[in-house]
C-alpha atoms as a PDB file:
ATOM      1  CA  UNK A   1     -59.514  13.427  -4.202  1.00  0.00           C
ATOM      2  CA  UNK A   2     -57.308  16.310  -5.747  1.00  0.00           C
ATOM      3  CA  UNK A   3     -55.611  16.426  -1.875  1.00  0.00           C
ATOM      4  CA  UNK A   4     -54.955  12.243  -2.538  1.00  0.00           C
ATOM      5  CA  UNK A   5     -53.250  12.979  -6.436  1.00  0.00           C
ATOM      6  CA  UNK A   6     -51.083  16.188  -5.144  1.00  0.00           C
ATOM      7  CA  UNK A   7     -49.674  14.348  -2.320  1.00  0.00           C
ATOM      8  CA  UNK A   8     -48.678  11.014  -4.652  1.00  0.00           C
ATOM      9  CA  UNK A   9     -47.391  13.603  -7.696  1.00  0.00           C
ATOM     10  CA  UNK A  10     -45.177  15.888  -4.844  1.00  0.00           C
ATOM     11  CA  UNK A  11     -44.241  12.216  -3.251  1.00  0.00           C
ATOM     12  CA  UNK A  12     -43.044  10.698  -6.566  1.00  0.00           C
ATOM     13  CA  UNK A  13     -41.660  14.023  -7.476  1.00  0.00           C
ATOM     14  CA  UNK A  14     -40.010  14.610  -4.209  1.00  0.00           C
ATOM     15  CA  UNK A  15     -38.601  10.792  -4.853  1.00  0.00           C
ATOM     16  CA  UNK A  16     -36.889  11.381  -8.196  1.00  0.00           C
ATOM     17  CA  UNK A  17     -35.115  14.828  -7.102  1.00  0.00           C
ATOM     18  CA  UNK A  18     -33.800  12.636  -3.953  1.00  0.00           C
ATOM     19  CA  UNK A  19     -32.246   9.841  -6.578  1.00  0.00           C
ATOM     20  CA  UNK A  20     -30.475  12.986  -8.700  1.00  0.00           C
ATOM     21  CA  UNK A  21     -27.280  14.247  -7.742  1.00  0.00           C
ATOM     22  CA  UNK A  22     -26.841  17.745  -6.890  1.00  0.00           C
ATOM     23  CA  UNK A  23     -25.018  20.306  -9.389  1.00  0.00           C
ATOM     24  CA  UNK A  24     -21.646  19.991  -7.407  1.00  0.00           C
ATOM     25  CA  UNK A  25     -21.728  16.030  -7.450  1.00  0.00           C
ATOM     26  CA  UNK A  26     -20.258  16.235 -10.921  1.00  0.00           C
ATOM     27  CA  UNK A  27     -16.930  17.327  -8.886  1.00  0.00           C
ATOM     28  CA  UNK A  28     -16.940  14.301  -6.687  1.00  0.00           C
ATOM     29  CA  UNK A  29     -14.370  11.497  -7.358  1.00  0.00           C
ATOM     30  CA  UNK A  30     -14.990   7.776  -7.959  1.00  0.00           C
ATOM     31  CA  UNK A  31     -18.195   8.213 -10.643  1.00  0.00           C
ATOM     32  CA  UNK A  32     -18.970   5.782 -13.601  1.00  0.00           C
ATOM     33  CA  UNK A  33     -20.319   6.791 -16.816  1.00  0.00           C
ATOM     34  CA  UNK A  34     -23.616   5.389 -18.127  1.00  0.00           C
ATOM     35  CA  UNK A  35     -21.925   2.134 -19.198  1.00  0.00           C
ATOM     36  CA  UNK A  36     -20.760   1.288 -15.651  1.00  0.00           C
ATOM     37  CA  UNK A  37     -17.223   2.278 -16.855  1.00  0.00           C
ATOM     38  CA  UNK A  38     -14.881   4.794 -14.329  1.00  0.00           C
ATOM     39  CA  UNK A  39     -15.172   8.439 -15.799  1.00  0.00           C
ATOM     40  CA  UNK A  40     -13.356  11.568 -13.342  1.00  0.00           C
ATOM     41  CA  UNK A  41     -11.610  12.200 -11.048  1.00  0.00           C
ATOM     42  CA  UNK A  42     -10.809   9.053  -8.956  1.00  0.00           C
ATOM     43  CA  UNK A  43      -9.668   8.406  -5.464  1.00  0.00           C
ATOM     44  CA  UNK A  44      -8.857   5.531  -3.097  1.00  0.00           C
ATOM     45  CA  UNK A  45      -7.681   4.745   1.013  1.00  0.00           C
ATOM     46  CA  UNK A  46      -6.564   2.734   2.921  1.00  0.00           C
ATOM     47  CA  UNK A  47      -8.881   3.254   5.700  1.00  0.00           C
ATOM     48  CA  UNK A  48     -12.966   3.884   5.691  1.00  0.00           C
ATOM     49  CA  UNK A  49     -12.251   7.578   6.963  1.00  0.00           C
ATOM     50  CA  UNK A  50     -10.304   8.511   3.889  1.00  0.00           C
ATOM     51  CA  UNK A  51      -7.523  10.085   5.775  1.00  0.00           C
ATOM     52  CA  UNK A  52      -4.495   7.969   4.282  1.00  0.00           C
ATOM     53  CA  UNK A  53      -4.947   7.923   0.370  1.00  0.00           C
ATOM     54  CA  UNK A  54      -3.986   5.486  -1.948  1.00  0.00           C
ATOM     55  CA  UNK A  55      -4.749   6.886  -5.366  1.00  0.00           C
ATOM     56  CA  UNK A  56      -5.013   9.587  -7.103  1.00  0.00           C
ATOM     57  CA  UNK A  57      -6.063   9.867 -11.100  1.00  0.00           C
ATOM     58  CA  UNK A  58      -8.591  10.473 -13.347  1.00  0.00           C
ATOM     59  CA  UNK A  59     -10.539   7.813 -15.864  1.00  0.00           C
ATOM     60  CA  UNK A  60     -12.179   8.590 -19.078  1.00  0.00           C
ATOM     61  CA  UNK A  61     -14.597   5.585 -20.106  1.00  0.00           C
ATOM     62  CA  UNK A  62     -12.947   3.356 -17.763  1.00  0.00           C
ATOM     63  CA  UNK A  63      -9.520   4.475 -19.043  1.00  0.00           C
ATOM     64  CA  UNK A  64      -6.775   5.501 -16.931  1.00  0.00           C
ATOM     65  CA  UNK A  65      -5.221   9.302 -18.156  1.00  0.00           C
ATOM     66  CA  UNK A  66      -2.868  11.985 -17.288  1.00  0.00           C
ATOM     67  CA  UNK A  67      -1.114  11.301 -13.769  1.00  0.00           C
ATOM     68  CA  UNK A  68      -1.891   8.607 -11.306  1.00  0.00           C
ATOM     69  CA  UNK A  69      -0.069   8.527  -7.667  1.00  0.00           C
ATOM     70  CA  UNK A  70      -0.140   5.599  -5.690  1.00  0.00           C
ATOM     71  CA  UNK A  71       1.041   6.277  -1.664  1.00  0.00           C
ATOM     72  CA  UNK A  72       2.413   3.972   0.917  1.00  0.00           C
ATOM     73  CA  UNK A  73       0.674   3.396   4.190  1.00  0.00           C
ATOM     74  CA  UNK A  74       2.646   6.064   5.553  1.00  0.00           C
ATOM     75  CA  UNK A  75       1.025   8.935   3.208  1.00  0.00           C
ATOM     76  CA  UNK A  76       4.212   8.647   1.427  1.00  0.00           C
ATOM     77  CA  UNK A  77       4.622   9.260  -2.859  1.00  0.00           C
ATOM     78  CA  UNK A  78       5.354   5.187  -3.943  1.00  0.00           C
ATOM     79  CA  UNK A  79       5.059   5.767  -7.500  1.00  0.00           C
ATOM     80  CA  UNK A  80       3.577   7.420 -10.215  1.00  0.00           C
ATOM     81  CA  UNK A  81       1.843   6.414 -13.596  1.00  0.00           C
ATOM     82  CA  UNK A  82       1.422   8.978 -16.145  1.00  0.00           C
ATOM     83  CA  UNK A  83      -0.677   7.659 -19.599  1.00  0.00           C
ATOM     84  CA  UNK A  84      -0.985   8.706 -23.051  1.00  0.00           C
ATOM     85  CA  UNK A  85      -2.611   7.256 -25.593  1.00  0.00           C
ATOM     86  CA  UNK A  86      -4.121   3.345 -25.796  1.00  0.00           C
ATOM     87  CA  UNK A  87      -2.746   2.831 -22.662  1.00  0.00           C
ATOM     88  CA  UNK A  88       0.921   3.549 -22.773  1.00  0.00           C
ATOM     89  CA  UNK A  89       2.549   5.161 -19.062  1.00  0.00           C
ATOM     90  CA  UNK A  90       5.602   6.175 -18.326  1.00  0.00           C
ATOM     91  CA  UNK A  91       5.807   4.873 -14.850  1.00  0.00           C
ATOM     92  CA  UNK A  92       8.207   5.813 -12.077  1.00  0.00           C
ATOM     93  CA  UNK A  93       8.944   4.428  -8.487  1.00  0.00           C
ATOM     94  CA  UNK A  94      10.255   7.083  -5.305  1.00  0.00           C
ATOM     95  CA  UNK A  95      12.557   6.612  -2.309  1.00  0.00           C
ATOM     96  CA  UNK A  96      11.046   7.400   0.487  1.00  0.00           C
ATOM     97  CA  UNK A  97      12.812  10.830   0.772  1.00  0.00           C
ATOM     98  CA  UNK A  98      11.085  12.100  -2.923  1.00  0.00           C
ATOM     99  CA  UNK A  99      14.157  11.057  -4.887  1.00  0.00           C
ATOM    100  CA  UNK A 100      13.692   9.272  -8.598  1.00  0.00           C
ATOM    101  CA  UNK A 101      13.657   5.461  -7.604  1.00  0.00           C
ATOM    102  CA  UNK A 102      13.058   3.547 -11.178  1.00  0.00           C
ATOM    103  CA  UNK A 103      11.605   5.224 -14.081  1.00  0.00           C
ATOM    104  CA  UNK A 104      10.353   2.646 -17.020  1.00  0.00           C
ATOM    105  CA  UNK A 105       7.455   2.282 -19.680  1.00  0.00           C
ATOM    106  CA  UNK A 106       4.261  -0.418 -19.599  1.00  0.00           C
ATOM    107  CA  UNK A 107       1.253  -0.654 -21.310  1.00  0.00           C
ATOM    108  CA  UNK A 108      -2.196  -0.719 -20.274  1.00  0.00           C
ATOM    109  CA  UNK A 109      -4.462  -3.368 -22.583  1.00  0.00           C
ATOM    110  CA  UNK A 110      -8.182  -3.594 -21.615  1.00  0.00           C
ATOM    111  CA  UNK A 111     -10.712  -4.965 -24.233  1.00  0.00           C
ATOM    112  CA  UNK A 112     -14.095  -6.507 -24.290  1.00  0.00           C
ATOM    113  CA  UNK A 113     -13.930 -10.639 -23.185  1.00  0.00           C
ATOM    114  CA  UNK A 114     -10.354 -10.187 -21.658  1.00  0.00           C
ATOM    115  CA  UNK A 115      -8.817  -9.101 -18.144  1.00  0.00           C
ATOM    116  CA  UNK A 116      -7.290  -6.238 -18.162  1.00  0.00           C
ATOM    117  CA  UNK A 117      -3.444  -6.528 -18.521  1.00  0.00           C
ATOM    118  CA  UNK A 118      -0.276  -4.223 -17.405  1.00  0.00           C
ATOM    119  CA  UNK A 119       3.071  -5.105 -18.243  1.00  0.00           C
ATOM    120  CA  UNK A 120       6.320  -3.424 -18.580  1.00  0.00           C
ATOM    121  CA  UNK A 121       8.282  -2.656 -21.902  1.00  0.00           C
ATOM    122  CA  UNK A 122      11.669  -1.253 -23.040  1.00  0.00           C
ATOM    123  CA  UNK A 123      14.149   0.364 -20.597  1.00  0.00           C
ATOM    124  CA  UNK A 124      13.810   0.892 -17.030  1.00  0.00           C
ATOM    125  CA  UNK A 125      16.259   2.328 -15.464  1.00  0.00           C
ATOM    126  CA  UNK A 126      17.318   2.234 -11.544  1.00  0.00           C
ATOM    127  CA  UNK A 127      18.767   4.621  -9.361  1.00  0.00           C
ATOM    128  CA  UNK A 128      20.325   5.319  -6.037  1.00  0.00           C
ATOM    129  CA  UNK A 129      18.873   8.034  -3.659  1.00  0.00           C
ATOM    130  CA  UNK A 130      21.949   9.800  -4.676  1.00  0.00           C
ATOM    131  CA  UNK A 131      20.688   9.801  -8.355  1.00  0.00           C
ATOM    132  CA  UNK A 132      23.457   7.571  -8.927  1.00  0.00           C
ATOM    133  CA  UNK A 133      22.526   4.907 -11.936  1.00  0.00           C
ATOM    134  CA  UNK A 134      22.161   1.633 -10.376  1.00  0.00           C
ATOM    135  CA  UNK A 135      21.119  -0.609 -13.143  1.00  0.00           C
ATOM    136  CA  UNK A 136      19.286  -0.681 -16.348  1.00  0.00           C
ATOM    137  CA  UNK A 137      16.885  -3.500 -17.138  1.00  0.00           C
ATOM    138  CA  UNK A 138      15.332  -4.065 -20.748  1.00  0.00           C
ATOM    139  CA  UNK A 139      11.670  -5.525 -20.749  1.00  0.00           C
ATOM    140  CA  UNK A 140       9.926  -7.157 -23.991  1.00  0.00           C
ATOM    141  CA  UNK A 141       6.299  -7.782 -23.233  1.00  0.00           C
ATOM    142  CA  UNK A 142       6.660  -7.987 -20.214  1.00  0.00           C
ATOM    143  CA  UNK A 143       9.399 -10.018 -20.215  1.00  0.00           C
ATOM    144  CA  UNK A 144      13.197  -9.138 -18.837  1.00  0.00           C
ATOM    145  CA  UNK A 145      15.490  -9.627 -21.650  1.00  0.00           C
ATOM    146  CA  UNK A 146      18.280  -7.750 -20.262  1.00  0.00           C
ATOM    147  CA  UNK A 147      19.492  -6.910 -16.758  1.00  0.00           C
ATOM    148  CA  UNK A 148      22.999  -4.155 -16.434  1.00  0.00           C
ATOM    149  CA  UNK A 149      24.068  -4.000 -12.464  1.00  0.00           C
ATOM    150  CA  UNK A 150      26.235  -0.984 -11.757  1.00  0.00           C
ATOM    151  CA  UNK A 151      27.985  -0.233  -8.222  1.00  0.00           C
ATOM    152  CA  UNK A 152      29.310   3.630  -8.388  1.00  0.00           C
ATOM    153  CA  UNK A 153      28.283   4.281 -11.910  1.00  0.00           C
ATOM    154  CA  UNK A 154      30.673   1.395 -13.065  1.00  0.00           C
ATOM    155  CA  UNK A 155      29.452  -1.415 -14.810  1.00  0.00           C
ATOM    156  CA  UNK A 156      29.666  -4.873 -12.519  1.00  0.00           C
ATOM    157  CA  UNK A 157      27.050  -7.294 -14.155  1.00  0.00           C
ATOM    158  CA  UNK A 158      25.286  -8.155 -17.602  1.00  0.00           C
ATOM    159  CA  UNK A 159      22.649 -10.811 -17.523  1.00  0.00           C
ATOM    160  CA  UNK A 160      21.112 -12.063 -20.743  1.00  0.00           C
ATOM    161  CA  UNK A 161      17.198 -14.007 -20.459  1.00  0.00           C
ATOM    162  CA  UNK A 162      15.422 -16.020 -23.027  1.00  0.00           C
ATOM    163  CA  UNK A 163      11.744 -16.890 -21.422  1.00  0.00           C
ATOM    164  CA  UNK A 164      12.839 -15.308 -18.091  1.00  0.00           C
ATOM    165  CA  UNK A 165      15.304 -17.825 -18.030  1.00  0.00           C
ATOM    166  CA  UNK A 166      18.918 -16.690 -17.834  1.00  0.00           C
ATOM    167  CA  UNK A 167      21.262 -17.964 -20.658  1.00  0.00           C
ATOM    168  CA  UNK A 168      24.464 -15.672 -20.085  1.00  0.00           C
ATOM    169  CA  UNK A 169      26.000 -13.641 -17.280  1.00  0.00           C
ATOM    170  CA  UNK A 170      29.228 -11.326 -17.465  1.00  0.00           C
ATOM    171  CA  UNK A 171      30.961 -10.310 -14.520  1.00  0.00           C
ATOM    172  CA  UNK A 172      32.896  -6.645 -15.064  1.00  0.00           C
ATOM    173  CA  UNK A 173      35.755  -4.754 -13.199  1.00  0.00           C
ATOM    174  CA  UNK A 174      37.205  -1.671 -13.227  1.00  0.00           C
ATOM    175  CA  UNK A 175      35.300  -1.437 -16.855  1.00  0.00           C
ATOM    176  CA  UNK A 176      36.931  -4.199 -18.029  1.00  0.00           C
ATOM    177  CA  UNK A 177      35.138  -8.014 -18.952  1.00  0.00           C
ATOM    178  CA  UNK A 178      36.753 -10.866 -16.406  1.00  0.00           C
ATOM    179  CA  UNK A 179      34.287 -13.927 -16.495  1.00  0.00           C
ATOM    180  CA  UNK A 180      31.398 -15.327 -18.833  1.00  0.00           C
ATOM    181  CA  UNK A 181      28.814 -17.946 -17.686  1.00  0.00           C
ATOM    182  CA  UNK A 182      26.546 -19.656 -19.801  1.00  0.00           C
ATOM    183  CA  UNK A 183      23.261 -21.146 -18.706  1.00  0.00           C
ATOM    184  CA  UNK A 184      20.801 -23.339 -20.602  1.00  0.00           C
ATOM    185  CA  UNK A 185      17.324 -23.939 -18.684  1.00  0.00           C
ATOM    186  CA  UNK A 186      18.592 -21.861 -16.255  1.00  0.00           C
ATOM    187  CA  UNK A 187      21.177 -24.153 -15.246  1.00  0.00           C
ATOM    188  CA  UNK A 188      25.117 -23.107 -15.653  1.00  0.00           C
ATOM    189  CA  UNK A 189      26.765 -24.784 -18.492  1.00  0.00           C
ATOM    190  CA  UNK A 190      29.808 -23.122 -18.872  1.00  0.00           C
ATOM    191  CA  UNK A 191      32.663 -20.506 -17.094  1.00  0.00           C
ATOM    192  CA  UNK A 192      34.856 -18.935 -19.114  1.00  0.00           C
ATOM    193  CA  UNK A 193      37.565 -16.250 -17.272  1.00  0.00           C
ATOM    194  CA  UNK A 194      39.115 -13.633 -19.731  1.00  0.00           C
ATOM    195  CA  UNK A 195      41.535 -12.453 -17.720  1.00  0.00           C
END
C-alpha cells in the first residue's frame, strides 16, 4: 500500500515539474503574462524553421515598447517602430541598401471592447536613397491633410485633402507657383495659371 501512494505522489509530482518551465524559459521570446496578454521579448518568421525573421520587439502587458524591426522576405531591415508612452512610435521605413526611407509618427490605441488601432499622425517625411528630401506628407488621425512632392530638393507639388479627398493642387517650378487646381468631391473645378 505505501509502494501504491509513493508511486501516485512521485507520478503527480513528476507531472507538475513537467508542466513548469525551466529557470532559463524566462529568456525565451513569444510568452504571455497571466492575463493572456504578450509580456518579453517577442519574435516572429516567415517560415516554421525560424530561419528568416519577421519581428523583433518586446511587449509589456500586451504593449508594444522600445524598438520593433520588421524584415522583408529577403532577411532585409523594412522598417522600424520605436514606442514611448500610451502607444506613441516614431516609425521609419529603409531602402533596401540601409538608407532612411520615410520617417513619421502613429499611435498605437488598444483598449478593452475595441480592436486595436494604428494610424499615422503629423509629419512624415520621404527620402531618396541619396538622403535627398523627396516629399513631406502631413497626417491628422490618420488622415493625409497635406502632401509636398519635391524632385532635387525643389519644390514641384502641393496637394491639399479634406476627408482624403483632394480640394487643391499647386504645381511649382524653379521655386516659383505656375498653376492652381481646385477640386470639390474630388472632382476638378477650377485651373487657374499664374504665370
Amino acid at each position: 500500500m505505501l509502494f501504491v501512494f509513493s508511486a501516485l505522489l512521485s507520478g503527480c509530482a513528476g507531472s507538475r515539474f513537467a508542466l513548469a518551465p525551466p529557470a532559463w524559459a524566462f529568456w525565451l521570446p513569444n510568452r504571455f503574462d497571466r492575463h493572456g496578454l504578450e509580456t518579453g521579448r517577442w519574435r516572429t518568421y516567415y517560415d516554421d524553421g525560424r530561419h528568416r525573421p519577421y519581428t523583433a520587439g518586446r511587449y509589456r502587458h500586451g504593449q508594444p515598447v522600445r524598438t520593433f524591426h520588421y524584415y522583408d522576405p529577403t532577411g532585409k531591415l523594412d522598417r522600424t517602430e520605436t514606442y514611448q508612452k500610451e502607444g506613441h512610435c516614431e516609425v521609419s521605413y529603409w531602402h533596401p541598401g540601409g538608407q532612411l526611407a520615410r520617417r513619421g509618427a502613429a499611435q498605437w490605441v488598444t483598449g478593452k471592447g475595441q480592436a486595436p488601432r494604428f494610424y499615422w499622425y503629423g509629419t512624415w517625411t520621404s527620402y531618396e536613397p541619396d538622403g535627398q528630401v523627396s516629399a513631406v506628407q502631413t497626417y491628422n488621425d490618420g488622415n493625409i491633410t497635406r502632401a509636398e512632392t519635391y524632385e532635387n530638393g525643389q519644390l514641384t507639388q502641393v496637394e491639399t485633402f479634406e476627408k482624403d479627398k483632394r480640394t487643391r493642387v499647386e504645381t511649382y517650378a524653379n521655386g516659383q507657383l505656375i498653376k492652381v487646381e481646385s477640386f470639390e468631391k474630388g472632382l476638378r473645378t477650377g485651373t487657374t495659371n499664374t504665370l
